[in-house]
PDB file of N, CA and C in Angstrom:
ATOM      1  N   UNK A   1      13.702   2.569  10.272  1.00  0.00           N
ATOM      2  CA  UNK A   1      14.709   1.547  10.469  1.00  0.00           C
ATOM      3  C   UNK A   1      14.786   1.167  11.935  1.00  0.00           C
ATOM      4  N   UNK A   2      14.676   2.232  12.604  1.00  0.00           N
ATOM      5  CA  UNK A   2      14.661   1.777  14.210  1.00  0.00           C
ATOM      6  C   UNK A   2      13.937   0.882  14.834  1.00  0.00           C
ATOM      7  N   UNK A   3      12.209   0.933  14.299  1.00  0.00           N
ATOM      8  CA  UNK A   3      11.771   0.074  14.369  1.00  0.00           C
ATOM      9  C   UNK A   3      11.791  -1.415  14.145  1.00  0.00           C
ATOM     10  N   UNK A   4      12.454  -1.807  13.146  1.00  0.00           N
ATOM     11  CA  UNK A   4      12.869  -3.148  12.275  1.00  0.00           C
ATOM     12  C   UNK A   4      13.900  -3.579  13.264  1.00  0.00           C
ATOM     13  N   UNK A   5      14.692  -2.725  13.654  1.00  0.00           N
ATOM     14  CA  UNK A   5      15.979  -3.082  14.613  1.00  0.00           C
ATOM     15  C   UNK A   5      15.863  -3.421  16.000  1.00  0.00           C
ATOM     16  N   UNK A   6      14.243  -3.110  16.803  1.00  0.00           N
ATOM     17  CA  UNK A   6      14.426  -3.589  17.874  1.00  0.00           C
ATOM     18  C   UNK A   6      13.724  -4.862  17.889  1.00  0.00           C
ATOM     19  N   UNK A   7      13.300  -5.396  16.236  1.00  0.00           N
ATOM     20  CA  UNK A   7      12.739  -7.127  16.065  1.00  0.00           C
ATOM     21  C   UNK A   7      14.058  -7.709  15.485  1.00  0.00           C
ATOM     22  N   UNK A   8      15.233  -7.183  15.388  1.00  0.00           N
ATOM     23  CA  UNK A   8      15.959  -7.965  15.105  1.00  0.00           C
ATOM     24  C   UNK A   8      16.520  -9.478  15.452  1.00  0.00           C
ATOM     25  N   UNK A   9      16.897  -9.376  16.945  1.00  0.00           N
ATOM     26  CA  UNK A   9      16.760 -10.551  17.528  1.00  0.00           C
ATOM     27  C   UNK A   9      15.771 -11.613  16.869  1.00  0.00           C
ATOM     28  N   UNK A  10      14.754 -11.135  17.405  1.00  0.00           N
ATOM     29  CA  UNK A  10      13.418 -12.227  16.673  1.00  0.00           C
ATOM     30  C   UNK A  10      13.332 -12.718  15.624  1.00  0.00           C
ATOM     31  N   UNK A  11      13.993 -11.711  14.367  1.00  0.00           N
ATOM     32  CA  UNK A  11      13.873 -12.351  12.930  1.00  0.00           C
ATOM     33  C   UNK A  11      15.821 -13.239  12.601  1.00  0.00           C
ATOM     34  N   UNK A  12      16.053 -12.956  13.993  1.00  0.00           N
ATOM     35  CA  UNK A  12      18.154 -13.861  13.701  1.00  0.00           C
ATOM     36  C   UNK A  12      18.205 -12.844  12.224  1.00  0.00           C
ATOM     37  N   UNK A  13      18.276 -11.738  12.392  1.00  0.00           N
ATOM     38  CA  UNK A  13      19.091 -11.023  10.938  1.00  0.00           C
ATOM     39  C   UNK A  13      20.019 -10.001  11.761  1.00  0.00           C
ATOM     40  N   UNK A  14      21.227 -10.040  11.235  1.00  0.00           N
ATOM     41  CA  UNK A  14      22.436  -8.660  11.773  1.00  0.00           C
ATOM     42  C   UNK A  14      21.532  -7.750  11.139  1.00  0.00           C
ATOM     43  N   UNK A  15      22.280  -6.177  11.873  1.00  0.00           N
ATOM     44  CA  UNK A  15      21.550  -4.826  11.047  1.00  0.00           C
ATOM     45  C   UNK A  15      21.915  -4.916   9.653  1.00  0.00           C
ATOM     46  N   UNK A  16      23.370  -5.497   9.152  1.00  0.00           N
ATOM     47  CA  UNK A  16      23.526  -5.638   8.147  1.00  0.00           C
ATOM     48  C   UNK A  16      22.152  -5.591   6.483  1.00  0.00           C
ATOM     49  N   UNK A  17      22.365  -6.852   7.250  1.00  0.00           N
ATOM     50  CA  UNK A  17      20.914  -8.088   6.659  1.00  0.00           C
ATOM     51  C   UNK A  17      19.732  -7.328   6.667  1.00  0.00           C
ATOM     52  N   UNK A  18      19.514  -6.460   7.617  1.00  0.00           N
ATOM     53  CA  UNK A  18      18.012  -6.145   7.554  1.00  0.00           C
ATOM     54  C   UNK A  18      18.241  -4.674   6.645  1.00  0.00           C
ATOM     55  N   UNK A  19      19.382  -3.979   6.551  1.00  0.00           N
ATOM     56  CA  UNK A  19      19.130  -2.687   5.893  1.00  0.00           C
ATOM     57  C   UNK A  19      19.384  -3.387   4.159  1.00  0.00           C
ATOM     58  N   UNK A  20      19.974  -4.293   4.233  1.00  0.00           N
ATOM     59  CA  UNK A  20      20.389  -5.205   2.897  1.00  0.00           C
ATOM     60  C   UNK A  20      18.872  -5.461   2.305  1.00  0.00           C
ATOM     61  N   UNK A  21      18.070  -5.905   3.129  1.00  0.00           N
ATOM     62  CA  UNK A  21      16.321  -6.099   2.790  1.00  0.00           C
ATOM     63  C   UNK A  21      16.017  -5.252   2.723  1.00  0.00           C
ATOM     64  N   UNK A  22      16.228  -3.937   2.946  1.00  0.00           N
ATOM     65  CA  UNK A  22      15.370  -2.932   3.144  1.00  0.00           C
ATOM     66  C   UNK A  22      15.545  -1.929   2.087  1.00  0.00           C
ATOM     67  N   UNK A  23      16.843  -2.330   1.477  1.00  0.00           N
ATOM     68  CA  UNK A  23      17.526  -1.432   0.098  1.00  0.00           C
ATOM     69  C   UNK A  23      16.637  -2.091  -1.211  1.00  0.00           C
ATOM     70  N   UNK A  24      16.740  -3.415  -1.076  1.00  0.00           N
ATOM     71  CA  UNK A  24      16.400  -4.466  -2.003  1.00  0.00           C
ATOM     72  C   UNK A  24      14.930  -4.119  -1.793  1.00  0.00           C
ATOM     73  N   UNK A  25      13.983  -4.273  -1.074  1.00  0.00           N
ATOM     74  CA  UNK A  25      12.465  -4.117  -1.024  1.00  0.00           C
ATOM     75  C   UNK A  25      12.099  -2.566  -1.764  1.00  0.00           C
ATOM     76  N   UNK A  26      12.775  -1.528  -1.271  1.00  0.00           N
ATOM     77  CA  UNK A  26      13.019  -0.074  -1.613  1.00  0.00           C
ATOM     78  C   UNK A  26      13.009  -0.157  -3.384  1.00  0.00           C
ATOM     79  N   UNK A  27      13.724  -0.793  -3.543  1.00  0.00           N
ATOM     80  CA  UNK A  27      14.233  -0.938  -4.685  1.00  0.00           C
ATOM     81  C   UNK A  27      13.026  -1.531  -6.201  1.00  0.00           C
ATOM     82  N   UNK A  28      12.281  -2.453  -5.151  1.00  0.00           N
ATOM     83  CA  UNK A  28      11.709  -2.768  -5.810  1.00  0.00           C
ATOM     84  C   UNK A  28      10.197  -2.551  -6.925  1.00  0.00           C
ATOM     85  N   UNK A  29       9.999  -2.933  -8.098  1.00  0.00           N
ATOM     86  CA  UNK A  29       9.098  -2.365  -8.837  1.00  0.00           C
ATOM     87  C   UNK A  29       7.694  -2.561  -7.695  1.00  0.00           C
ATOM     88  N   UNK A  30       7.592  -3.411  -7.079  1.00  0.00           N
ATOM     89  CA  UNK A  30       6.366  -3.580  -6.557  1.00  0.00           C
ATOM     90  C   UNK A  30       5.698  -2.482  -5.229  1.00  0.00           C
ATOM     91  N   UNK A  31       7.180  -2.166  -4.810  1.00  0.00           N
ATOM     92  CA  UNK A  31       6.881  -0.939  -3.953  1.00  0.00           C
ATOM     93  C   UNK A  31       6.714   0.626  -4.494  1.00  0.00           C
ATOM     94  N   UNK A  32       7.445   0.812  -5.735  1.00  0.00           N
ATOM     95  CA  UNK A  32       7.254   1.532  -6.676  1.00  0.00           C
ATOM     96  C   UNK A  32       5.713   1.697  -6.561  1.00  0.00           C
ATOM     97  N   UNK A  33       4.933   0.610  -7.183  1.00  0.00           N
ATOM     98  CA  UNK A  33       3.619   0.584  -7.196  1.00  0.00           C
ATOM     99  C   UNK A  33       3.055   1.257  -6.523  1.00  0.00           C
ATOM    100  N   UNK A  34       3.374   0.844  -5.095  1.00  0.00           N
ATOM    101  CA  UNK A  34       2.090   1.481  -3.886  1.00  0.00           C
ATOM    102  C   UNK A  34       2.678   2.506  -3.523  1.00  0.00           C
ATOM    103  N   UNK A  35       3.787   3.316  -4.409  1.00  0.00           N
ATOM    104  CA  UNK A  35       3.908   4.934  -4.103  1.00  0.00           C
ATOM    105  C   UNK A  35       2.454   5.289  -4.765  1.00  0.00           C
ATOM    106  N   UNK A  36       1.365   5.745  -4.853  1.00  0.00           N
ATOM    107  CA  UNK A  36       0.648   6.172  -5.432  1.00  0.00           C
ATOM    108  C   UNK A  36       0.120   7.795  -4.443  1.00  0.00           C
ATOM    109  N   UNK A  37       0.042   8.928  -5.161  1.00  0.00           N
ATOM    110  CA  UNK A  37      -0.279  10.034  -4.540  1.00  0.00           C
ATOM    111  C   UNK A  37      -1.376   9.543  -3.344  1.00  0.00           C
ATOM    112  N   UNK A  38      -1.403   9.966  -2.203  1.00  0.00           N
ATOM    113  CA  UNK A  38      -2.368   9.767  -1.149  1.00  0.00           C
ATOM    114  C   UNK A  38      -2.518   8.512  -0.592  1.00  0.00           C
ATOM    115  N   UNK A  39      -2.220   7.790  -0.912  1.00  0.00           N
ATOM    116  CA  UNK A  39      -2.249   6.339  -0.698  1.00  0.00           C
ATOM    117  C   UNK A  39      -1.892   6.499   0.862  1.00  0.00           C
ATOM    118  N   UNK A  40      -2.083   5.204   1.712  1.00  0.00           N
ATOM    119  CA  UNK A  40      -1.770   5.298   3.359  1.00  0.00           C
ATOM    120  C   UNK A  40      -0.435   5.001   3.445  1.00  0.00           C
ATOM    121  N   UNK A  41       0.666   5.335   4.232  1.00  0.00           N
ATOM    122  CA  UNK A  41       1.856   5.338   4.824  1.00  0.00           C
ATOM    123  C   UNK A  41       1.670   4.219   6.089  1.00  0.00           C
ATOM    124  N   UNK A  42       2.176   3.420   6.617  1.00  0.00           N
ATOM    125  CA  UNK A  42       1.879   2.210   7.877  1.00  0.00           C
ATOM    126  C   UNK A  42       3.119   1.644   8.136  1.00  0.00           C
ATOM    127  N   UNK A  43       3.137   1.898   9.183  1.00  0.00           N
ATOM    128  CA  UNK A  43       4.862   1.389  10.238  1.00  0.00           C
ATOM    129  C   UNK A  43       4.557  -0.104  10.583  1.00  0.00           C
ATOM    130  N   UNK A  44       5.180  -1.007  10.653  1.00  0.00           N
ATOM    131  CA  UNK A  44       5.597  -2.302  10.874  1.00  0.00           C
ATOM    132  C   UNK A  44       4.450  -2.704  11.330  1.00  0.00           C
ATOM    133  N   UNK A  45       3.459  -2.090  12.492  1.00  0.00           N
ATOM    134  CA  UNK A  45       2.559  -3.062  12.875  1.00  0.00           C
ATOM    135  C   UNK A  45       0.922  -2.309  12.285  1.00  0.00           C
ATOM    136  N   UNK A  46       1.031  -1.872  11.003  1.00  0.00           N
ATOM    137  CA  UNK A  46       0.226  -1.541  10.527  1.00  0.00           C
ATOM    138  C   UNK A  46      -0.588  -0.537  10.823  1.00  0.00           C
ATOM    139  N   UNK A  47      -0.027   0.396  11.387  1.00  0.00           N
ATOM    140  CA  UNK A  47      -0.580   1.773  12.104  1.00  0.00           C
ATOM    141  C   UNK A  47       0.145   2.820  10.975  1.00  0.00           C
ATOM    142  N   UNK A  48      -1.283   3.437  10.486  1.00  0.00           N
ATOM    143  CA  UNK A  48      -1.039   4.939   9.901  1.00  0.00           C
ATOM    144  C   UNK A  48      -0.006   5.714  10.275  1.00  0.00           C
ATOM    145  N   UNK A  49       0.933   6.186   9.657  1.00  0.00           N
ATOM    146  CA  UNK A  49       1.985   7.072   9.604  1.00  0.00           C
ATOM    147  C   UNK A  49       1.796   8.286   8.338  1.00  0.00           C
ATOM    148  N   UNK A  50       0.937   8.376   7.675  1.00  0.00           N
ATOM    149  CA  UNK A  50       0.784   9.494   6.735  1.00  0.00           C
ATOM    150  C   UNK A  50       0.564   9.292   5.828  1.00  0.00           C
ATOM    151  N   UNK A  51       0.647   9.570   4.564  1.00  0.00           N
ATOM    152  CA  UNK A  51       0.199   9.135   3.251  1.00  0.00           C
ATOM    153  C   UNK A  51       1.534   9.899   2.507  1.00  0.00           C
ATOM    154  N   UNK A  52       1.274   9.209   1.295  1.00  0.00           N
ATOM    155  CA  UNK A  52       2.305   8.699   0.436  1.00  0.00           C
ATOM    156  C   UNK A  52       1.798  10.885  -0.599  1.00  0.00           C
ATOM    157  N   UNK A  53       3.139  11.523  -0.470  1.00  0.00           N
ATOM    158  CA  UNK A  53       3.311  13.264  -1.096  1.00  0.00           C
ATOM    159  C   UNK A  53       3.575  12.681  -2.361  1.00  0.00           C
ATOM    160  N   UNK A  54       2.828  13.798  -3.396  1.00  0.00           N
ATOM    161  CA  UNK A  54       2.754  14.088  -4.556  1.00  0.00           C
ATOM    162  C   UNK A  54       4.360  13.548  -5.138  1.00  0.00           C
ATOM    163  N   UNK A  55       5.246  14.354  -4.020  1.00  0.00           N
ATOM    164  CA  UNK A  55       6.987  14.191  -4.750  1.00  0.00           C
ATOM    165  C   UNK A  55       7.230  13.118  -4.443  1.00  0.00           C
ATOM    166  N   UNK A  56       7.157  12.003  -3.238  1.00  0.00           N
ATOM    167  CA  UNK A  56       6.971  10.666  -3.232  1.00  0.00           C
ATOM    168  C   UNK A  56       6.253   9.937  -4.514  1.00  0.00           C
ATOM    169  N   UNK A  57       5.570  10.245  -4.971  1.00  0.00           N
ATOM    170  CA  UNK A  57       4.454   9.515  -5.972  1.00  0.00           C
ATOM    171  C   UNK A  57       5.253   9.562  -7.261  1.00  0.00           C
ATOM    172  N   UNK A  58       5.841  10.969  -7.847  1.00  0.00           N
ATOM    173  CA  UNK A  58       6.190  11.536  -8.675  1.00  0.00           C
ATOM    174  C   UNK A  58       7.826  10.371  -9.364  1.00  0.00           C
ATOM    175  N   UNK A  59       8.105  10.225  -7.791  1.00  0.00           N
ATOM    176  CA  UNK A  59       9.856   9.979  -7.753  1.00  0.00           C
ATOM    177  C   UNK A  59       9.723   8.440  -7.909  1.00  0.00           C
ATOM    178  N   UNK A  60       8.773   7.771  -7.600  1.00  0.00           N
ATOM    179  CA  UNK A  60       8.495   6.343  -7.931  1.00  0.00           C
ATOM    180  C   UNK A  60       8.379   5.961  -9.656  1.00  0.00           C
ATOM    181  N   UNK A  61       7.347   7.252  -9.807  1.00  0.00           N
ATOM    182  CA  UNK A  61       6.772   7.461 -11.268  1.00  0.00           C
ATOM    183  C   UNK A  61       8.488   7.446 -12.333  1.00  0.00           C
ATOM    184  N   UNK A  62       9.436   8.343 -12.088  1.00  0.00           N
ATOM    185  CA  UNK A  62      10.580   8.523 -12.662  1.00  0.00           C
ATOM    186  C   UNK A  62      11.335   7.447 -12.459  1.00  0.00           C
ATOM    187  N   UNK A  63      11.359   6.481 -11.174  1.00  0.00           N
ATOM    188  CA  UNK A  63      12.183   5.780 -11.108  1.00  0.00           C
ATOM    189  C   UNK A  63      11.746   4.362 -12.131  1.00  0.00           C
ATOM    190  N   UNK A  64      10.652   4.243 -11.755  1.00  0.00           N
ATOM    191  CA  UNK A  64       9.418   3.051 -13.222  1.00  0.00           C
ATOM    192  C   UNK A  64      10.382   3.574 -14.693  1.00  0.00           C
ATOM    193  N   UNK A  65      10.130   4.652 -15.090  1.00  0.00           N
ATOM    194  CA  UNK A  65      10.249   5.052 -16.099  1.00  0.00           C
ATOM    195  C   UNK A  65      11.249   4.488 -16.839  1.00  0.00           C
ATOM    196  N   UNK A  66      12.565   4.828 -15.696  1.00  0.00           N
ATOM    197  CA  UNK A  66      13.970   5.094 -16.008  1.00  0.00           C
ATOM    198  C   UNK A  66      14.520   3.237 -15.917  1.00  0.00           C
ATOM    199  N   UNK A  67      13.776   2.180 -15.562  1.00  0.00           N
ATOM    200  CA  UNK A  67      13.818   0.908 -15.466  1.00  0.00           C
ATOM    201  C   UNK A  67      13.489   0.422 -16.624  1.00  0.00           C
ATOM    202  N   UNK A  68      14.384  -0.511 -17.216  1.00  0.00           N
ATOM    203  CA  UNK A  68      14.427  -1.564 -18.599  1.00  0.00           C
ATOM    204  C   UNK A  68      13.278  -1.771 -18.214  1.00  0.00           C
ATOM    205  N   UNK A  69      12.535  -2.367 -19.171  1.00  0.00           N
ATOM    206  CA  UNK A  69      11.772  -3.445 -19.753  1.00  0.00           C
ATOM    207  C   UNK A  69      11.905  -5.176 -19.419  1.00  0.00           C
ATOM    208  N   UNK A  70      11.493  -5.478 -18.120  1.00  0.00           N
ATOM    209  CA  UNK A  70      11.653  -7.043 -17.961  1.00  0.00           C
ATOM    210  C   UNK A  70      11.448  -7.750 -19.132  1.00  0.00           C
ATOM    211  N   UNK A  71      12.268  -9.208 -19.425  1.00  0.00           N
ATOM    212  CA  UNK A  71      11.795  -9.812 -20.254  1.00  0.00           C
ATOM    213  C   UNK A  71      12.176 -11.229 -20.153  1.00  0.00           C
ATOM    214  N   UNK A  72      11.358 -12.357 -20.338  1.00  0.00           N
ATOM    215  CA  UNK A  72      12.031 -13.748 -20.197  1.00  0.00           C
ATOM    216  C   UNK A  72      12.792 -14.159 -20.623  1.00  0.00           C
ATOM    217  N   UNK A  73      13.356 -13.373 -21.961  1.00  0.00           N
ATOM    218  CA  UNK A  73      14.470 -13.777 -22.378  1.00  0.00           C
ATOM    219  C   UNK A  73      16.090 -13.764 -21.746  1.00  0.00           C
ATOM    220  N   UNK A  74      16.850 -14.402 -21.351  1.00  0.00           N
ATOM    221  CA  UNK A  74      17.903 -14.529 -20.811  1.00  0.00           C
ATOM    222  C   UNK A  74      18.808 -13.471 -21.243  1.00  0.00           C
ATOM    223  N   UNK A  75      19.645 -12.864 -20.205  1.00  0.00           N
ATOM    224  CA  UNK A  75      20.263 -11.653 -20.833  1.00  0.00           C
ATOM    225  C   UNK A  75      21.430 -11.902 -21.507  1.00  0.00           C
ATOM    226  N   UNK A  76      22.568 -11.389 -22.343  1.00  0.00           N
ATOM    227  CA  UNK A  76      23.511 -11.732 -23.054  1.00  0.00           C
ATOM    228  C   UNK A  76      24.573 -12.432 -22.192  1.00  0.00           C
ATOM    229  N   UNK A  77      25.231 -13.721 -22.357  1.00  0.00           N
ATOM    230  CA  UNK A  77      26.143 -14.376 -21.945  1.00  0.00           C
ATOM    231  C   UNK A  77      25.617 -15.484 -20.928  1.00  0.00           C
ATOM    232  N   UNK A  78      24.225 -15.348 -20.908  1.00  0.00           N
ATOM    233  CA  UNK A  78      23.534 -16.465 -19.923  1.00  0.00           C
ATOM    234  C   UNK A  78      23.054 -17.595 -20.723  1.00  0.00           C
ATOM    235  N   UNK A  79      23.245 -18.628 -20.221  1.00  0.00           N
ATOM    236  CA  UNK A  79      21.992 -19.880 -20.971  1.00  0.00           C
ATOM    237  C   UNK A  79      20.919 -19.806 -20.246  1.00  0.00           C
ATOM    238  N   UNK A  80      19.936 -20.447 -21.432  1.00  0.00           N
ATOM    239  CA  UNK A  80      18.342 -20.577 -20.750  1.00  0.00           C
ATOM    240  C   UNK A  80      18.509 -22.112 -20.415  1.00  0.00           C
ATOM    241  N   UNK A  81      17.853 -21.805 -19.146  1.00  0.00           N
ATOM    242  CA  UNK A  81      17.938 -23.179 -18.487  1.00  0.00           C
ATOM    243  C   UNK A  81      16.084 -24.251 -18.803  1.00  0.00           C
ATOM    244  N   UNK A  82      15.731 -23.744 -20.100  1.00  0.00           N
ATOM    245  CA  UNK A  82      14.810 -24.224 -19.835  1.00  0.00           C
ATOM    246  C   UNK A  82      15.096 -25.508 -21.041  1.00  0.00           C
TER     247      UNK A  82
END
């Protein structure tokens, strides 16, 4: 996070905003993905920081799991706007 915070200025986001992105990205299935055992670890300007531990890999794996099923269908009480 420290890192992200001394480009703050540059990107006009409060710390707010940037840990708000950073929960939401965290969060997401696509980062899920590239938990993969061994995989490379890389800090902001793309420099190796370590690789991605078995219990890292594992905890992505549970968190996939434990996530609904996307689906195009609109969820209850919404209209489809199509």
């Amino acid at each position: 996070m420290g890192d992200l915070l001394t480009h703050a200025a540059d990107l006009r986001l409060s710390e707010r905003e940037l840990k708000d992105a950073i929960k939401i990205w965290c969060r997401g299935t696509r980062y899920w993905n590239c938990l993969v055992e061994g995989a490379p670890r890389v800090d902001l300007s793309g420099n190796p920081t370590g690789e991605v531990t078995p219990a890292d890999a594992g905890r992505a794996r549970q968190l996939q799991a434990g996530r609904p099923a996307r689906s195009n269908q609109p969820q209850s009480g919404q209209q489809s706007t199509s």
